[in-house]
C-alpha atoms as a PDB file:
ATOM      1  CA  UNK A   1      -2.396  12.928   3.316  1.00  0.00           C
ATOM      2  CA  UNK A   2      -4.755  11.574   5.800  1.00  0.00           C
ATOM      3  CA  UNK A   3      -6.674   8.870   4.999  1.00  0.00           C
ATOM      4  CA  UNK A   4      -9.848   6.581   6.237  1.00  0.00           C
ATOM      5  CA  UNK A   5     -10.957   3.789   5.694  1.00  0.00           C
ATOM      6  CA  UNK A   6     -14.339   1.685   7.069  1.00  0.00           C
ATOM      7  CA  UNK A   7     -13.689  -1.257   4.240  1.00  0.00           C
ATOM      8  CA  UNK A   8     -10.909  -2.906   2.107  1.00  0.00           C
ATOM      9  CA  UNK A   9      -9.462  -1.663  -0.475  1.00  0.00           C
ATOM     10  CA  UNK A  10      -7.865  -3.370  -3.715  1.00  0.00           C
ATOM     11  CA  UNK A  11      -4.432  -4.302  -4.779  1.00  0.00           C
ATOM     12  CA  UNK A  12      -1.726  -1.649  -5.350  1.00  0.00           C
ATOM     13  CA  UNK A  13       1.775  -1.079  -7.054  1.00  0.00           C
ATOM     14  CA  UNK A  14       3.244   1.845  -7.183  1.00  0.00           C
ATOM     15  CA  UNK A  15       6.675   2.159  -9.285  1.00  0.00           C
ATOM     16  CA  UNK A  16       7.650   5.106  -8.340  1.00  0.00           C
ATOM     17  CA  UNK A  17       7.174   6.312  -4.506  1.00  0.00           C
ATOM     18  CA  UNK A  18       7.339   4.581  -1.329  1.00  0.00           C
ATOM     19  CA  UNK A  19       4.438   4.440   1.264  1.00  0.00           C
ATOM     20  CA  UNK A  20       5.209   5.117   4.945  1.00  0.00           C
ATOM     21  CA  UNK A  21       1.662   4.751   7.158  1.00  0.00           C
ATOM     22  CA  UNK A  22       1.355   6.503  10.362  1.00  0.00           C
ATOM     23  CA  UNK A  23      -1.792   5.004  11.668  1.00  0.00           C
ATOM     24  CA  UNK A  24      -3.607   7.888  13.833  1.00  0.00           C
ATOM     25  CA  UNK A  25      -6.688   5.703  14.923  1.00  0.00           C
ATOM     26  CA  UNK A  26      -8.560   2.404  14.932  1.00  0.00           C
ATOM     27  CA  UNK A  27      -6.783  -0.875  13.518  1.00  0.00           C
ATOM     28  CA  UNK A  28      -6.458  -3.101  10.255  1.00  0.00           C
ATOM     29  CA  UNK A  29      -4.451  -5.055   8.314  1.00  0.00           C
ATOM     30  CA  UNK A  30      -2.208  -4.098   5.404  1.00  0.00           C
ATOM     31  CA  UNK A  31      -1.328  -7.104   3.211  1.00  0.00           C
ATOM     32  CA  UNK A  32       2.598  -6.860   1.797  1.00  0.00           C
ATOM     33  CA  UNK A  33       4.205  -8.698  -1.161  1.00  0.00           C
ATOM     34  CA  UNK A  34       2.564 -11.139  -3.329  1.00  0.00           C
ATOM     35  CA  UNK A  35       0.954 -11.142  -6.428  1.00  0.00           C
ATOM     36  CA  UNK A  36      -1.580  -8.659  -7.594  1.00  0.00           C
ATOM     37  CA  UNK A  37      -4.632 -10.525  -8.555  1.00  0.00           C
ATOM     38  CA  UNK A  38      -6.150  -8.781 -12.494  1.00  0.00           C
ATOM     39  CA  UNK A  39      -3.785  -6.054 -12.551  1.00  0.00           C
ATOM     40  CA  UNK A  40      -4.246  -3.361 -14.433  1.00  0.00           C
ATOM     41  CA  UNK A  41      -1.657  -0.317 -15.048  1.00  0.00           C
ATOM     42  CA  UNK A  42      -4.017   2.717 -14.555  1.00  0.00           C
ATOM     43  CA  UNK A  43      -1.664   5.963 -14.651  1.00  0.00           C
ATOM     44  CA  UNK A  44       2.007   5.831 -14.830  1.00  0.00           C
ATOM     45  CA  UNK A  45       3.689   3.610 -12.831  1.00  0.00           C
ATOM     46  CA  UNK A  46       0.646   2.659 -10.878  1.00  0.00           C
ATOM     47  CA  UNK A  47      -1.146  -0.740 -10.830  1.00  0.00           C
ATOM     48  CA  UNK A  48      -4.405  -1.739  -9.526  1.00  0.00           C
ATOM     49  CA  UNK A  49      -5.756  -5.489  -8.779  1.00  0.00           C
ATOM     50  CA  UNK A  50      -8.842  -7.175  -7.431  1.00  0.00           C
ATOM     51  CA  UNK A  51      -6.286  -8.688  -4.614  1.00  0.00           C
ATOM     52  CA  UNK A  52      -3.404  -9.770  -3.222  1.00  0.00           C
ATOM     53  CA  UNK A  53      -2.327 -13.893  -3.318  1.00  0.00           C
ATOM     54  CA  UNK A  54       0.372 -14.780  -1.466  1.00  0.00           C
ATOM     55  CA  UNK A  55       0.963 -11.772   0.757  1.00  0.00           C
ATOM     56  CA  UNK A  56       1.737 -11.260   4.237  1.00  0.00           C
ATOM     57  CA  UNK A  57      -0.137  -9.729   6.752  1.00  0.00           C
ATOM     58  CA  UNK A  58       0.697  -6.625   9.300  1.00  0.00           C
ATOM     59  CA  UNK A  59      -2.171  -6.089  11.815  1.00  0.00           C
ATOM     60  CA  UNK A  60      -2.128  -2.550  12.456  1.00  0.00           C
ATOM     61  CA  UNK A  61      -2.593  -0.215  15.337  1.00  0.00           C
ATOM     62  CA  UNK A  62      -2.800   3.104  16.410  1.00  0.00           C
ATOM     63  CA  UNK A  63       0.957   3.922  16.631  1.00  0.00           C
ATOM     64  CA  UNK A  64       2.065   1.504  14.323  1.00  0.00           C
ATOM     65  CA  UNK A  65       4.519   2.755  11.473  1.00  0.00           C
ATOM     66  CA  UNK A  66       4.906   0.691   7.947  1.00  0.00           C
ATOM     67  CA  UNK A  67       7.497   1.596   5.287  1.00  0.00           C
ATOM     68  CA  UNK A  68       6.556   0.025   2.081  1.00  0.00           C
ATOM     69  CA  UNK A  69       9.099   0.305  -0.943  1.00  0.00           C
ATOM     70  CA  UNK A  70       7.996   1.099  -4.363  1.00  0.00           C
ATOM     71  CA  UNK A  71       7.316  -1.629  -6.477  1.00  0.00           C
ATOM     72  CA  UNK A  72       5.711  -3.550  -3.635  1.00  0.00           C
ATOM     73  CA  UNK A  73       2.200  -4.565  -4.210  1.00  0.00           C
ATOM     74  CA  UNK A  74      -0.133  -4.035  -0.777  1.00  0.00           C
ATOM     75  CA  UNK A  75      -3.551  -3.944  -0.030  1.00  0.00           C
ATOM     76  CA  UNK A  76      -5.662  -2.520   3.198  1.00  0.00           C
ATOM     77  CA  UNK A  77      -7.678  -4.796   4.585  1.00  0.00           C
ATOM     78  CA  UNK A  78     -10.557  -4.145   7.068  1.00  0.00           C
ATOM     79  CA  UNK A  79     -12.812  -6.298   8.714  1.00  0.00           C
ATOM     80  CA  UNK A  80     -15.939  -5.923   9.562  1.00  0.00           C
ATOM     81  CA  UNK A  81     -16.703  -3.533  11.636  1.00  0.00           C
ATOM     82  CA  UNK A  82     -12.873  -1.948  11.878  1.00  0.00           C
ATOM     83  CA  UNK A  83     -11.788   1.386  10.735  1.00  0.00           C
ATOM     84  CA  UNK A  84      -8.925   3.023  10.636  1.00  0.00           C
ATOM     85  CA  UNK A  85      -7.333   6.861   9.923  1.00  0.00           C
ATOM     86  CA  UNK A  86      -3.630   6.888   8.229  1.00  0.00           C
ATOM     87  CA  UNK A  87      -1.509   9.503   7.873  1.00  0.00           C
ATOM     88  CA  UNK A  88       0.181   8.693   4.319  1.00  0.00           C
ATOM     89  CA  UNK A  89       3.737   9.949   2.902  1.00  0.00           C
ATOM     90  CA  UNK A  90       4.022   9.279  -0.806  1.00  0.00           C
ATOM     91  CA  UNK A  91       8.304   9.148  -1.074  1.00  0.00           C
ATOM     92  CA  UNK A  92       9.087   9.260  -4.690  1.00  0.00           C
ATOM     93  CA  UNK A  93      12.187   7.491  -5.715  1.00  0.00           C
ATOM     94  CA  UNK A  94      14.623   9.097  -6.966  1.00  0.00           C
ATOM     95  CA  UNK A  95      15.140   9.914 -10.801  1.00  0.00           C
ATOM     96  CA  UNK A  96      18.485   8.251 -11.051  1.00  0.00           C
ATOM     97  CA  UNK A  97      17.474   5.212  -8.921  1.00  0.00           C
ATOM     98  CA  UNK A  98      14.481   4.653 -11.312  1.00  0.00           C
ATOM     99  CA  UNK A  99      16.692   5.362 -14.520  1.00  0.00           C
ATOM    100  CA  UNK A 100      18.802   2.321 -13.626  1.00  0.00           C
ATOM    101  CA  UNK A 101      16.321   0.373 -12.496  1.00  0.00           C
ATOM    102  CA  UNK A 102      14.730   0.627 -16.288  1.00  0.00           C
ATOM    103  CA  UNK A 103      17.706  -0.914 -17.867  1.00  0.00           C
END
């Protein structure tokens, strides 16, 4: 999916798929790792949070490619005045992977 964004967003896990961002345009800052700040579990697998504490930045550019691994809490930030357009692949884990991982 492509995706744009003119402010920042709020704290994310996701459990089951990976993120990889292909930014197309324009520049920010995704936020990796941490702690998610309020969380709250709003569909399966998939948390949501005020913010991030503790996490480390990645300014981004057009060009720039991030993997981040499921279970890895992240958060776009964009200051004033920045946009920028992703391209977004959701990876899901696989089913086996994930059935370990629950024991």
């Amino acid at each position: 999916m492509i995706t744009a964004r003119t402010k920042s967003g709020g704290a994310e896990v996701h459990a089951h798929f990976s993120d990889f961002l292909i930014v197309v345009n324009g520049e920010g800052t995704e936020l990796i790792g941490g702690t998610v700040v309020d969380p709250k579990e709003v569909a399966d697998g998939e948390t949501r949070g005020l913010r991030l504490e503790g996490a480390t930045p990645h300014a981004l550019r057009k060009g720039d490619v991030i993997h981040i691994a499921a279970g890895t809490p992240h958060q776009a930030i964009e200051a004033p005045g920045q946009t920028i357009t992703i391209f977004v692949m959701k990876v899901e884990k696989p089913a086996i992977e994930a059935s370990q991982a629950a024991k």
